[in-house]
N, C-alpha and C. Protein backbone atom coordinates (compact mmCIF):
# COMPACT_ATOMS: atom_id res chain seq x y z
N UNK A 1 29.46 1.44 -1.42
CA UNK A 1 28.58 0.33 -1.11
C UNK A 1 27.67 0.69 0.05
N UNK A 2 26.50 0.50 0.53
CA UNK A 2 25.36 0.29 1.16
C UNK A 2 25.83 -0.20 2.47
N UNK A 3 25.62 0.23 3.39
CA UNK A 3 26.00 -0.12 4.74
C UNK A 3 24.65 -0.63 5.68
N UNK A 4 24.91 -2.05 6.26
CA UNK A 4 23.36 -1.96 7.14
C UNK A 4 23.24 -0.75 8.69
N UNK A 5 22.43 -0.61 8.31
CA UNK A 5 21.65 0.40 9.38
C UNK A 5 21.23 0.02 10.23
N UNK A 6 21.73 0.25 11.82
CA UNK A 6 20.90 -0.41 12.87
C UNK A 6 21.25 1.00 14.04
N UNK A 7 19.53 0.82 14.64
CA UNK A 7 19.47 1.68 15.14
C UNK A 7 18.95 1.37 16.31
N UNK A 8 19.94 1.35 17.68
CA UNK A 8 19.88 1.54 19.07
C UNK A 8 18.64 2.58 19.63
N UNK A 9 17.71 1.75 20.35
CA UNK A 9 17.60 2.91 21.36
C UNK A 9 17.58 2.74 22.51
N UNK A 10 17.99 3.52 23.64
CA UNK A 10 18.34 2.85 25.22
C UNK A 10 18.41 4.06 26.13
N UNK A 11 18.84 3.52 27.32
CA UNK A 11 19.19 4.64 28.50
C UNK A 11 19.33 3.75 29.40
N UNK A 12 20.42 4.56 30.27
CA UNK A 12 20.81 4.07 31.61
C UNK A 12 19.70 3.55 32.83
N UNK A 13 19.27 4.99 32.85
CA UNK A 13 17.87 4.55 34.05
C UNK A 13 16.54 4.00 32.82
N UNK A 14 15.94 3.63 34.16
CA UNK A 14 14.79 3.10 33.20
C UNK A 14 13.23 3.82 34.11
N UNK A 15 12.10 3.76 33.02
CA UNK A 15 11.22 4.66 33.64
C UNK A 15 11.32 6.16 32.60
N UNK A 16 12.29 6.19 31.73
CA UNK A 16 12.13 7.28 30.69
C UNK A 16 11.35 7.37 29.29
N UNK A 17 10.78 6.18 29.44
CA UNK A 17 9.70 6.14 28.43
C UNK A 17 10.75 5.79 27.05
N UNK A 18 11.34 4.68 27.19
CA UNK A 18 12.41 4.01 25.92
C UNK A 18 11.91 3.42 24.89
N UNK A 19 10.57 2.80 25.39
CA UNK A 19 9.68 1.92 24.32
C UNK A 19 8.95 2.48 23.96
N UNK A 20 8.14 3.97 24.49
CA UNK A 20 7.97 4.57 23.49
C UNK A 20 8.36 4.92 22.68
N UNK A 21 9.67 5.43 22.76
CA UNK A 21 10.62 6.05 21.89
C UNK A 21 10.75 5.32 20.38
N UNK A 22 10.90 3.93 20.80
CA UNK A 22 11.18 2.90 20.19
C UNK A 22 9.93 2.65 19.06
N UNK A 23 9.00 3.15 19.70
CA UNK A 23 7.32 2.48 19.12
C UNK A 23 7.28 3.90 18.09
N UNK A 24 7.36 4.81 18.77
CA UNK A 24 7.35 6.10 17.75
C UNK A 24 8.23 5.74 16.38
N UNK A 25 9.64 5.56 16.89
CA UNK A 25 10.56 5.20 15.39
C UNK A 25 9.86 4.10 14.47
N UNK A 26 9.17 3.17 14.80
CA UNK A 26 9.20 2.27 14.07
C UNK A 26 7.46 2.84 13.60
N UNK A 27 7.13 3.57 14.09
CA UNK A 27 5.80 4.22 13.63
C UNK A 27 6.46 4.70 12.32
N UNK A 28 7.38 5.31 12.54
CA UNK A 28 7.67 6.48 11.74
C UNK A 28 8.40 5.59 10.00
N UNK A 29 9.45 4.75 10.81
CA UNK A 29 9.98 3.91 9.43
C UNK A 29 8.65 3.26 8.63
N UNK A 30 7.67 2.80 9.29
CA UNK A 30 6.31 2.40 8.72
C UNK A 30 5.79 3.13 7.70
N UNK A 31 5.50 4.79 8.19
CA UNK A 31 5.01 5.30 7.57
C UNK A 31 6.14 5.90 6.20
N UNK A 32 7.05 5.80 5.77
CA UNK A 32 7.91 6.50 5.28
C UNK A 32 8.62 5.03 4.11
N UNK A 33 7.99 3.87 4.63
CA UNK A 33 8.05 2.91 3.85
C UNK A 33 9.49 2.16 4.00
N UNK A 34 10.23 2.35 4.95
CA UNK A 34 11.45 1.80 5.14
C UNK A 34 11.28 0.44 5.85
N UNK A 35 12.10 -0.75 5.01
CA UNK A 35 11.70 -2.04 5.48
C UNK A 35 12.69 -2.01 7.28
N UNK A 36 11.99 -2.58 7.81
CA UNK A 36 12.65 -2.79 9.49
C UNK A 36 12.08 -4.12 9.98
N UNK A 37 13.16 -4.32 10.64
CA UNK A 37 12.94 -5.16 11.94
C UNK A 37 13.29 -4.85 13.18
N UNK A 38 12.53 -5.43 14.46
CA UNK A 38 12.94 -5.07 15.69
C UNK A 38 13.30 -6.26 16.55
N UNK A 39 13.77 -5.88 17.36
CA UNK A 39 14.65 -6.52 18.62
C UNK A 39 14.26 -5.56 19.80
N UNK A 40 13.55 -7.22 20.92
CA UNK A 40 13.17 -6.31 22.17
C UNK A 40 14.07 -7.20 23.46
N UNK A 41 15.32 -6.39 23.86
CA UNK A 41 15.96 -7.21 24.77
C UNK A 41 15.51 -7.04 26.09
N UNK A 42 14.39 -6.26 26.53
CA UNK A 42 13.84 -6.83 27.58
C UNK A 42 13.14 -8.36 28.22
N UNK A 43 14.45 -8.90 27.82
CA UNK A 43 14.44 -10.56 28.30
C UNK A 43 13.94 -10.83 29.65
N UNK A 44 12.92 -11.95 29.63
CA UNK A 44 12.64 -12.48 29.02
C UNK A 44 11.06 -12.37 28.58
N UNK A 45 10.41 -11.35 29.20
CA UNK A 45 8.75 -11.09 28.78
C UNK A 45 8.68 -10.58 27.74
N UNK A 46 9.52 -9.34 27.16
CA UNK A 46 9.33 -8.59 26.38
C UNK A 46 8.89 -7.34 26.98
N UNK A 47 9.38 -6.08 26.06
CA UNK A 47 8.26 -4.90 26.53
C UNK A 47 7.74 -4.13 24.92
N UNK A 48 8.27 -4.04 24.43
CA UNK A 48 8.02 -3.15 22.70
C UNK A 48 6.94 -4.57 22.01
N UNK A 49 7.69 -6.24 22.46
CA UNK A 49 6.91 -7.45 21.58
C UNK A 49 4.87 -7.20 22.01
N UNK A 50 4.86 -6.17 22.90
CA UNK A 50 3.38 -6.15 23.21
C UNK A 50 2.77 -5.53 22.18
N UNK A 51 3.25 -4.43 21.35
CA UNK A 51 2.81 -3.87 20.34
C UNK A 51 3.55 -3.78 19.17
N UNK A 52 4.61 -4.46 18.76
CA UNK A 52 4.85 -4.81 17.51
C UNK A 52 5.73 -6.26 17.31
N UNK A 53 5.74 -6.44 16.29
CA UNK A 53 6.38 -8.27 16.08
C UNK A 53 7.95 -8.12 16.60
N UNK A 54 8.15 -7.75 17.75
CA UNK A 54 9.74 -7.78 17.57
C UNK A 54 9.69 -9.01 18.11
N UNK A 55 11.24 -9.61 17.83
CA UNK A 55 11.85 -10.91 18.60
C UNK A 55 12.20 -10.39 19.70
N UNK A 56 11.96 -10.88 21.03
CA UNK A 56 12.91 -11.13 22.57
C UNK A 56 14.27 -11.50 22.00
N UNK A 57 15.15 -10.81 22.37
CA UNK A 57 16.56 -11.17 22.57
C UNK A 57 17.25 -10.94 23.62
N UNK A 58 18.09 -11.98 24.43
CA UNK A 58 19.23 -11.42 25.66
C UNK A 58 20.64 -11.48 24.80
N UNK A 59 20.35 -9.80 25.04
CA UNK A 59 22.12 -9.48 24.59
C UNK A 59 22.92 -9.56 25.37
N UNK A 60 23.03 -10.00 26.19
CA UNK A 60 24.19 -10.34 27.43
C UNK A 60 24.71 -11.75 26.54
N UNK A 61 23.72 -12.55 25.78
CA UNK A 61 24.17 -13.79 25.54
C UNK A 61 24.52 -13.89 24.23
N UNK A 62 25.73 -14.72 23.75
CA UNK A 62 26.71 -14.60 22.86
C UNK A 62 25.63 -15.33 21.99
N UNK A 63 24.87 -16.10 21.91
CA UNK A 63 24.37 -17.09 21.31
C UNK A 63 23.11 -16.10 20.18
N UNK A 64 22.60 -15.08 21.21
CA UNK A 64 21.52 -13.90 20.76
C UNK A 64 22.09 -12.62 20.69
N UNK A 65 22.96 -12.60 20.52
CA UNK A 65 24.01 -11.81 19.55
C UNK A 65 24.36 -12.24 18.82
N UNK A 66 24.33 -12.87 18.40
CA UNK A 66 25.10 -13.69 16.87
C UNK A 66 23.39 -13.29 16.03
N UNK A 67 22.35 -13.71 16.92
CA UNK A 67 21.31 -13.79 15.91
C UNK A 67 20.73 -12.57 15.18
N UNK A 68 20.86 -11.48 15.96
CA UNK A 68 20.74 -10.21 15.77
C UNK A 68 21.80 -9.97 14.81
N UNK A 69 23.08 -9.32 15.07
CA UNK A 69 24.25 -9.03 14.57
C UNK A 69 24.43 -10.11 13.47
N UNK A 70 25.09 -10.84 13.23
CA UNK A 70 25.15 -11.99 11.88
C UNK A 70 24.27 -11.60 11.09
N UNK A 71 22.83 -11.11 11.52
CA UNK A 71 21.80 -10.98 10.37
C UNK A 71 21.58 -9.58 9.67
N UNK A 72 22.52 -8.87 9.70
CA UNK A 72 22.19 -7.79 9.57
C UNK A 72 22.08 -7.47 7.82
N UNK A 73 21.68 -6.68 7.72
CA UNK A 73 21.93 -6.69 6.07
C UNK A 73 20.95 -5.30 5.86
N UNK A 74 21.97 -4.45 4.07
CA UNK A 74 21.97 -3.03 3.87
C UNK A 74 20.17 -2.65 3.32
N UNK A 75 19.81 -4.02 3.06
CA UNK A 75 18.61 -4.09 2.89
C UNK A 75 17.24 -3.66 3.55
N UNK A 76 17.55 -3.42 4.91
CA UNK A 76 16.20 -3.54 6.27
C UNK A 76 17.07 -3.06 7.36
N UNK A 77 16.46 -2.50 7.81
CA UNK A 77 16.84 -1.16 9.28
C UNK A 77 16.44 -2.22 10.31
N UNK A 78 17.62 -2.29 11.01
CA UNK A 78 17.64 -3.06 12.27
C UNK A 78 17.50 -2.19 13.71
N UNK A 79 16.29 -2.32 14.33
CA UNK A 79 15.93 -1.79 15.13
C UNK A 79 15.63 -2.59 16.75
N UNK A 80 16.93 -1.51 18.00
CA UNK A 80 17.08 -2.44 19.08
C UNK A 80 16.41 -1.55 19.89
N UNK A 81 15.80 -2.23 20.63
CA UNK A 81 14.98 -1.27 22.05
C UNK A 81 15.78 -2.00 23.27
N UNK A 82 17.09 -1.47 23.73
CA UNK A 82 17.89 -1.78 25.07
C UNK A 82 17.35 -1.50 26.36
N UNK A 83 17.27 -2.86 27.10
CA UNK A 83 16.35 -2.86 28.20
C UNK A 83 17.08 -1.60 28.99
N UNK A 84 16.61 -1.43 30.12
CA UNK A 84 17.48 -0.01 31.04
C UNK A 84 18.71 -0.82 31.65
N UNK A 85 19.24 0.13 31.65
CA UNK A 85 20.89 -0.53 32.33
C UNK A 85 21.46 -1.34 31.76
N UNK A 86 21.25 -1.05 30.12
CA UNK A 86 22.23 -2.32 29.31
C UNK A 86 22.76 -1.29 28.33
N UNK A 87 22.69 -0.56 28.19
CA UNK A 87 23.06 0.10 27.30
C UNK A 87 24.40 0.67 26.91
N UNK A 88 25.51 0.62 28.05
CA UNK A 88 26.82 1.11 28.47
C UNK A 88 27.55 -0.59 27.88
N UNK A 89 27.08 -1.37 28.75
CA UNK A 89 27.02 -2.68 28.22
C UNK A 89 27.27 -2.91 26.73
N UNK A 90 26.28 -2.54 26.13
CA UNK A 90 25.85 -3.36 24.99
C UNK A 90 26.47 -2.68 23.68
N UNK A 91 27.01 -1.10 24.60
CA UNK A 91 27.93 -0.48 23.59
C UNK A 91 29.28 -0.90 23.66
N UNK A 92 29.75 -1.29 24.45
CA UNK A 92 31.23 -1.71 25.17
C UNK A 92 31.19 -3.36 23.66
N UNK A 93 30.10 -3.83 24.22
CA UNK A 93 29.94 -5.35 23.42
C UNK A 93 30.30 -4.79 21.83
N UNK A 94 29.41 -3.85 21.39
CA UNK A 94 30.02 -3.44 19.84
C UNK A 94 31.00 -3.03 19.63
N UNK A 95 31.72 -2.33 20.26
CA UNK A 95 33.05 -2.10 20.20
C UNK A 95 33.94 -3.16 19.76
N UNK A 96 33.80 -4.09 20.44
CA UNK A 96 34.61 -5.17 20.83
C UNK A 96 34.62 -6.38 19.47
N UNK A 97 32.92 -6.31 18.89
CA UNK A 97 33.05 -7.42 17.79
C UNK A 97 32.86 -6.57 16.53
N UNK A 98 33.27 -4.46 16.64
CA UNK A 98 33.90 -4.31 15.83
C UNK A 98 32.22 -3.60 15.19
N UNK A 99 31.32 -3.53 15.61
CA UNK A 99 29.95 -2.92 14.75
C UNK A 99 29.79 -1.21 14.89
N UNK A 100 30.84 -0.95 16.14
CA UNK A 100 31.19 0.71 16.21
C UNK A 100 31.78 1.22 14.72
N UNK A 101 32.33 0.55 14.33
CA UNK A 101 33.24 0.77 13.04
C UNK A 101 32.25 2.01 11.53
N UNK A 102 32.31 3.28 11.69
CA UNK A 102 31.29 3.69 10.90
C UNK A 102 31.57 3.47 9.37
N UNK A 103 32.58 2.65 9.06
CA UNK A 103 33.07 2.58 7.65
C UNK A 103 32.64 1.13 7.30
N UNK A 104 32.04 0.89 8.16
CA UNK A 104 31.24 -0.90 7.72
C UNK A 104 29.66 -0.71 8.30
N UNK A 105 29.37 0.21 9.08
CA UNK A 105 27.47 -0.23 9.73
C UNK A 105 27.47 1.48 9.68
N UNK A 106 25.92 1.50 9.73
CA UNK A 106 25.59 2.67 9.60
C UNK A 106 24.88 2.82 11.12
N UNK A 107 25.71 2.88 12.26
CA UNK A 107 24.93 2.80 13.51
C UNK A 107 24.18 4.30 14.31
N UNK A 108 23.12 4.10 14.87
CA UNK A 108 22.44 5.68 15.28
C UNK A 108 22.24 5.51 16.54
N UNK A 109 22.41 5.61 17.17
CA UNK A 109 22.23 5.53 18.73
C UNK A 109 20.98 6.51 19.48
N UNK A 110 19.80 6.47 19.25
CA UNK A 110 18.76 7.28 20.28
C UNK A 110 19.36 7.17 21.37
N UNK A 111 19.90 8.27 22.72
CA UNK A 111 19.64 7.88 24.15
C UNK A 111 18.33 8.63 24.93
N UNK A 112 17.87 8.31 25.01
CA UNK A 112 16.37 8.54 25.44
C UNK A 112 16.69 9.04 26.83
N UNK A 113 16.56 10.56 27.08
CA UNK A 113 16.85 10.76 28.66
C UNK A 113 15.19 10.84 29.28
N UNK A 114 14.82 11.24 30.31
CA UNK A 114 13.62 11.49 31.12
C UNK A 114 13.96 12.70 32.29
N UNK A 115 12.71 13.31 32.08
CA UNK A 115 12.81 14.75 32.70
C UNK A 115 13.53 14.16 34.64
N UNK A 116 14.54 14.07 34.54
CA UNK A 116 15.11 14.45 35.75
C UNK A 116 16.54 14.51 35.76
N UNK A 117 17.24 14.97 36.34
CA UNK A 117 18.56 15.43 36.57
C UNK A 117 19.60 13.86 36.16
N UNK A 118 19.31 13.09 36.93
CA UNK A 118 19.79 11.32 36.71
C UNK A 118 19.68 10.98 35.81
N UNK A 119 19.04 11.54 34.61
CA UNK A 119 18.73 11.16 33.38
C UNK A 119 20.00 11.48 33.33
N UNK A 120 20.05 13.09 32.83
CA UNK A 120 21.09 13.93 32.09
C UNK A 120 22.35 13.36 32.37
N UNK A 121 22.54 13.14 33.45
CA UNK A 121 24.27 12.64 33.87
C UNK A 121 24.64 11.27 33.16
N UNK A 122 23.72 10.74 32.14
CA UNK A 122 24.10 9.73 31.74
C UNK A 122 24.69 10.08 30.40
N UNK A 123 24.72 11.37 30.06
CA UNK A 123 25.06 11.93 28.41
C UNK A 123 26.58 12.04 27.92
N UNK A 124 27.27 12.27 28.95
CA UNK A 124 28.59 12.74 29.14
C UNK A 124 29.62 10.75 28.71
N UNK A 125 29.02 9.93 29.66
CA UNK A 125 29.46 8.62 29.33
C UNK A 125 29.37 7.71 28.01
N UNK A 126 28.00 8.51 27.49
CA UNK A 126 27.86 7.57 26.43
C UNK A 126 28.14 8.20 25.16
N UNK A 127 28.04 9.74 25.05
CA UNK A 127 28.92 10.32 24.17
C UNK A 127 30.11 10.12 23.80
N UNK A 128 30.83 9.61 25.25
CA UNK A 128 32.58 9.24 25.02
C UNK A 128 32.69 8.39 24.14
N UNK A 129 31.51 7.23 24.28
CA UNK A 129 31.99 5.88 23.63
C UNK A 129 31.49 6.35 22.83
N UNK A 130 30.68 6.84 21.80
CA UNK A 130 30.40 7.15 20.42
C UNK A 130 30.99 7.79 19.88
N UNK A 131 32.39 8.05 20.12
CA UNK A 131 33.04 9.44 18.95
C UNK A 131 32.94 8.92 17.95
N UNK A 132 32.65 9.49 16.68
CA UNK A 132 32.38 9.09 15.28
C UNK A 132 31.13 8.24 15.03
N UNK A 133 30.22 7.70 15.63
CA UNK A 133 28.89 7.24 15.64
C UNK A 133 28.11 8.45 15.82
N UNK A 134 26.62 8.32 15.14
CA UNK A 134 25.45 9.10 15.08
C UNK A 134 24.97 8.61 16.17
N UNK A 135 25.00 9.98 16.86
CA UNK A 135 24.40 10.15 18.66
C UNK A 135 23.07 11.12 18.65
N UNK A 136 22.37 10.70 19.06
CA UNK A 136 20.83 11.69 19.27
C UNK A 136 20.52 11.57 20.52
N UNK A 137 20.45 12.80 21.27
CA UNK A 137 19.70 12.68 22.21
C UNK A 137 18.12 12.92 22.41
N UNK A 138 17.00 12.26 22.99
CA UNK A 138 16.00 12.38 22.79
C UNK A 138 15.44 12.38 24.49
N UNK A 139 14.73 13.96 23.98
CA UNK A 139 13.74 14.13 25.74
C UNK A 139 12.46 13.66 25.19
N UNK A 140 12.07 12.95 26.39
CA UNK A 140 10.43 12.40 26.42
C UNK A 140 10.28 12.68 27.47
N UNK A 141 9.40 13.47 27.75
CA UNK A 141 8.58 13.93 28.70
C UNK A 141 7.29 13.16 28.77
N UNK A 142 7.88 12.45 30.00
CA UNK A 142 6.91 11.47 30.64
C UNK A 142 5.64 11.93 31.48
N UNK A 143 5.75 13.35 31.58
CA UNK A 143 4.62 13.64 32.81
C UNK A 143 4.60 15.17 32.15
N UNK A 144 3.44 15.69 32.71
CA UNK A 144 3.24 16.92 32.53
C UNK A 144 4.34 18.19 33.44
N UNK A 145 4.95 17.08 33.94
CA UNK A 145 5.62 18.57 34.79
C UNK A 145 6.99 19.38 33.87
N UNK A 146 6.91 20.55 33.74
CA UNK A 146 7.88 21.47 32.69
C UNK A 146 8.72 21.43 33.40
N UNK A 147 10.53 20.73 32.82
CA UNK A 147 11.44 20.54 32.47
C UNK A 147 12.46 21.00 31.58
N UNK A 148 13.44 21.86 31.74
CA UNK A 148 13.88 22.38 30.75
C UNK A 148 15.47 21.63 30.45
N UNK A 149 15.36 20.53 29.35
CA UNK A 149 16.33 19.65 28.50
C UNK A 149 17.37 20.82 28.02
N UNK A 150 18.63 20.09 28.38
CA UNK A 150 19.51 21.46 27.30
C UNK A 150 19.78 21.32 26.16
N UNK A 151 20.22 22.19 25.99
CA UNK A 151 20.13 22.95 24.09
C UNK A 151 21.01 21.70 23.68
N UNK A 152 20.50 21.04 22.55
CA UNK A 152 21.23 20.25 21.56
C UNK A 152 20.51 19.09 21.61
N UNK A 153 19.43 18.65 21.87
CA UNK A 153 18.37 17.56 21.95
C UNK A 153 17.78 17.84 20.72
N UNK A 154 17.43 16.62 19.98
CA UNK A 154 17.15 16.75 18.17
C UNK A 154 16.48 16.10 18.13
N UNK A 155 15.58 15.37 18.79
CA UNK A 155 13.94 15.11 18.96
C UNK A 155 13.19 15.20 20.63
N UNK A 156 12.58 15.68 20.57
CA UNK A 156 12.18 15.96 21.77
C UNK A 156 10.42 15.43 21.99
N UNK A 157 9.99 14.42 22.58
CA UNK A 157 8.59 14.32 22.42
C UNK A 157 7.94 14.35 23.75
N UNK A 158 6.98 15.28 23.37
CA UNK A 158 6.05 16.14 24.28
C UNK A 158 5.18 14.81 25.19
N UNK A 159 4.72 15.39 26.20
CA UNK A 159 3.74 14.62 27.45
C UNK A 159 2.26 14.24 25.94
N UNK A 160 2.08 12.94 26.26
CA UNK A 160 0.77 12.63 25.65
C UNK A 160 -0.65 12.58 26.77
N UNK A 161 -1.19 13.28 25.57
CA UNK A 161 -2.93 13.49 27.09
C UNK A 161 -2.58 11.65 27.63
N UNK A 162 -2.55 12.03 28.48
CA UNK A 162 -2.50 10.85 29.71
C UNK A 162 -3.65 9.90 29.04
N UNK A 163 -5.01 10.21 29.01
CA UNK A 163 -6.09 8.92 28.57
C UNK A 163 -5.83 8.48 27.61
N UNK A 164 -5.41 9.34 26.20
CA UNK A 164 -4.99 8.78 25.25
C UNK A 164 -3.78 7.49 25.41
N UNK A 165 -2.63 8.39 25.98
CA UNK A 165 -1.14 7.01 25.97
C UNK A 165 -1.85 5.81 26.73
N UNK A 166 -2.94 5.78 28.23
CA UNK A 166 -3.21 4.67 28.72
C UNK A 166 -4.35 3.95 28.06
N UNK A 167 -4.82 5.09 27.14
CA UNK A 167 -5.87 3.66 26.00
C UNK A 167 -5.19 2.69 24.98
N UNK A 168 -3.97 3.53 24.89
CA UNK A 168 -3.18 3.00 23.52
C UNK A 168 -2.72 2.09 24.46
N UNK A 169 -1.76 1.88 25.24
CA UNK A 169 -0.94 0.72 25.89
C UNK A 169 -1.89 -0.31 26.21
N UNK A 170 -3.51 0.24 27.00
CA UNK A 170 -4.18 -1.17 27.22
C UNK A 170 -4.63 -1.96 26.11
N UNK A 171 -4.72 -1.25 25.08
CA UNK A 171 -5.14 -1.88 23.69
C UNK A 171 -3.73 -2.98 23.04
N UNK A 172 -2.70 -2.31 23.53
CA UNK A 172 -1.76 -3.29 23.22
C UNK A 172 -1.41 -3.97 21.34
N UNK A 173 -1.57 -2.29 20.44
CA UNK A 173 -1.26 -2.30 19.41
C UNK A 173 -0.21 -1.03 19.51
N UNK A 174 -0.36 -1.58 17.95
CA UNK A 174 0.89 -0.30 17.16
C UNK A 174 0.09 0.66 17.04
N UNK A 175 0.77 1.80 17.32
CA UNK A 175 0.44 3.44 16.97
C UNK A 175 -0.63 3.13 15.56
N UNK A 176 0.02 2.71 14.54
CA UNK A 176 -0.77 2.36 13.23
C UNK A 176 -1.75 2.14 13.17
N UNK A 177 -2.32 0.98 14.20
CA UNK A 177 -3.14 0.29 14.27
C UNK A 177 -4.41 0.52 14.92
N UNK A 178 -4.01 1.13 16.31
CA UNK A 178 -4.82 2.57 16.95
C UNK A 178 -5.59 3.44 16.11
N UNK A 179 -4.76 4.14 14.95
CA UNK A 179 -5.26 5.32 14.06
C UNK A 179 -6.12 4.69 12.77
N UNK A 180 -5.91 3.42 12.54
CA UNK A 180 -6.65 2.92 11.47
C UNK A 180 -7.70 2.97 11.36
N UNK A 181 -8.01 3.06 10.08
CA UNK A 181 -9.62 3.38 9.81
C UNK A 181 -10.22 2.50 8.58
N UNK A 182 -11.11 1.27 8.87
CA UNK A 182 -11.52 1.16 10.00
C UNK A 182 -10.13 0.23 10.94
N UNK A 183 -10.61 0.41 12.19
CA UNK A 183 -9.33 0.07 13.36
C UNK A 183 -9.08 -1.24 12.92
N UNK A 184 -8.17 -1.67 13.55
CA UNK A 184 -7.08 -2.84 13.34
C UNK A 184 -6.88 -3.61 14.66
N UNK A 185 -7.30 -4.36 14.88
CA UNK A 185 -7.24 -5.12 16.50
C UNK A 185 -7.55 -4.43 17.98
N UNK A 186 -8.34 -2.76 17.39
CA UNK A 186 -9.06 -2.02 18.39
C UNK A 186 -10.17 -2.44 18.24
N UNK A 187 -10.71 -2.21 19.20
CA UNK A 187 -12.05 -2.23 18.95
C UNK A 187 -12.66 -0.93 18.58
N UNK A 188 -13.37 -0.39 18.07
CA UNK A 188 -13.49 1.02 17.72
C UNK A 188 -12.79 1.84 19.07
N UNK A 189 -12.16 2.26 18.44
CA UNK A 189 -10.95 3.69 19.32
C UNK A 189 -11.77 4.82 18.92
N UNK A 190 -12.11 5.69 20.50
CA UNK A 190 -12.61 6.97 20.30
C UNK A 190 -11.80 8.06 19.07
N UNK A 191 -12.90 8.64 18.58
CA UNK A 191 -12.35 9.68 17.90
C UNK A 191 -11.66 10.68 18.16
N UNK A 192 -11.73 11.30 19.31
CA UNK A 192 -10.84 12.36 19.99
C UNK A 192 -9.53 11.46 20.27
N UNK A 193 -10.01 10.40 20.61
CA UNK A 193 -8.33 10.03 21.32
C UNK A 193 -7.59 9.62 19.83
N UNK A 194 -7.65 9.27 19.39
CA UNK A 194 -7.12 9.17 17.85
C UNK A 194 -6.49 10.47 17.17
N UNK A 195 -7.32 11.33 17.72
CA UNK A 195 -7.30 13.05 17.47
C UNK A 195 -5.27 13.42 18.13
N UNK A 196 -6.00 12.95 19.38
CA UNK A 196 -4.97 13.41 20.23
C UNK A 196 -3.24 12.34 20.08
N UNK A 197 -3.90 11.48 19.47
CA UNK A 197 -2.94 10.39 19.21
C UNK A 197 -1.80 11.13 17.69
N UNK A 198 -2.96 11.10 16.87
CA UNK A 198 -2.85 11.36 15.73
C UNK A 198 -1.71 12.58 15.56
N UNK A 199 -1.91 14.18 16.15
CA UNK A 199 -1.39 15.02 15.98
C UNK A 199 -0.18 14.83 16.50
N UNK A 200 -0.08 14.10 17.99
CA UNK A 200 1.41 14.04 18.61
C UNK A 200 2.11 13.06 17.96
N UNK A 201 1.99 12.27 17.38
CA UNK A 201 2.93 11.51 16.11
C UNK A 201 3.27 12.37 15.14
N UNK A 202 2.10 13.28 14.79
CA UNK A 202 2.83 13.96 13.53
C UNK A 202 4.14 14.78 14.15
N UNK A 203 3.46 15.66 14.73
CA UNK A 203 4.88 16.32 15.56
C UNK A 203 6.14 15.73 15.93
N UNK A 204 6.03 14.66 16.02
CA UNK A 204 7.73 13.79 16.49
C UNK A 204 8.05 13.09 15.18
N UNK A 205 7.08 13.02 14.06
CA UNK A 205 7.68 12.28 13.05
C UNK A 205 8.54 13.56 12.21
N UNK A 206 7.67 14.42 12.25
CA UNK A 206 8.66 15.75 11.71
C UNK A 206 10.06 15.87 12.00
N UNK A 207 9.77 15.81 13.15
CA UNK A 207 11.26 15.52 14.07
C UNK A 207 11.92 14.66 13.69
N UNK A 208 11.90 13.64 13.28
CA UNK A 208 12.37 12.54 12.76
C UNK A 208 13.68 12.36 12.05
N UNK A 209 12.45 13.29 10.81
CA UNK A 209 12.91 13.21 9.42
C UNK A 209 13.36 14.56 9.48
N UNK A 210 13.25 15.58 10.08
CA UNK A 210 14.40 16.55 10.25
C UNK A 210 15.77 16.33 10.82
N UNK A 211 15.87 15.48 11.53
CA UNK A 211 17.34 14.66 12.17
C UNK A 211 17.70 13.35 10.99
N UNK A 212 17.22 13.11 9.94
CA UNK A 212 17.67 12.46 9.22
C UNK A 212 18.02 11.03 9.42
N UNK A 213 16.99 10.28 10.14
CA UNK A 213 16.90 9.00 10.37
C UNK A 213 15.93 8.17 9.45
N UNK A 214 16.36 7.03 8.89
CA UNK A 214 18.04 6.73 9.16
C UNK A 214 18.78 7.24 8.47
């Protein structure tokens, strides 16, 4: 039988570029035709709801956990973007009502580290709690400065030309929507930056679908 699929992405510190991470995957299920939904528990503004339809949810609260979780189904890829510092949390919480279980959910866990040492020390904790869950670690390199991630990282996404990532965020669409032709709630988006947009998606979607998500 068909198991629903939901796919975590998070990290301890925050400042590692998580919602990108998050915006890339759901770029990627887009393009590849996989039905999804998202969940943005950066309660209560939102941070991912700026550029795609996710719902705000606080997973701390039993009430928005039920709404998430209860709804799950083998039908549509459930996709969570975990605010920073919930993530130890929010795995402890699945444990507990039983969604760790890999013989009932098909769960994937992105942990999204960021080029600094404080990142990395968060790998060792959250590996523990996943024995038998699909664990990925993912470097995003937030800045141009070279960092060397250790061996066993299975998507790794590169520094974006700086003008490009800060045209895309002030525009406040989806990756998709940016590259559309003609544009989609841009106002005409330069051609180079589209350029530059364009190629570094391809490169991490490769990645993707070479790690076999979902």
């Amino acid at each position: 039988m068909a198991k629903p699929t939901i796919i975590i992405v998070g990290a301890e510190k925050g400042g590692v570029g998580k919602t990108t991470a998050t915006r890339v995957l759901l770029h990627f299920l887009r393009s590849v035709g996989v039905a999804n939904r998202a969940f943005d528990t950066e309660h209560p503004k939102g941070s991912l709801a700026r550029f795609y339809p996710a719902e705000i949810v606080d997973l701390t609260d039993s009430d928005d956990q039920i709404k998430v979780f209860d709804t799950v189904s083998d039908q549509i890829v459930t996709v969570i973007d975990i605010r920073a510092g919930l993530l130890s949390a929010m795995l402890k919480t699945l444990s507990v009502i039983g969604f760790l279980d890999p013989a009932k959910f098909n769960i994937i866990v992105l942990h999204v580290l960021g080029n600094t040492k404080d990142s990395l020390s968060e790998v060792p904790e959250i590996a523990e709690r996943l024995r038998g869950v699909r664990y990925i670690t993912v470097a995003n390199r937030t800045s141009e400065t070279k960092y060397e991630f250790p061996p066993g990282v299975e998507i790794d996404i590169p520094h974006l030309n700086t003008k490009t990532a800060e045209t895309v965020d002030a525009a406040n669409a989806a990756y998709h929507d940016f590259l559309a032709n003609p544009p989609v709630l841009v106002p005409t988006p330069s051609l180079v930056l589209r350029g530059y947009l364009g190629t570094w998606l391809d490169g991490i979607m490769a990645q993707i679908a070479a790690a076999k998500i979902p």
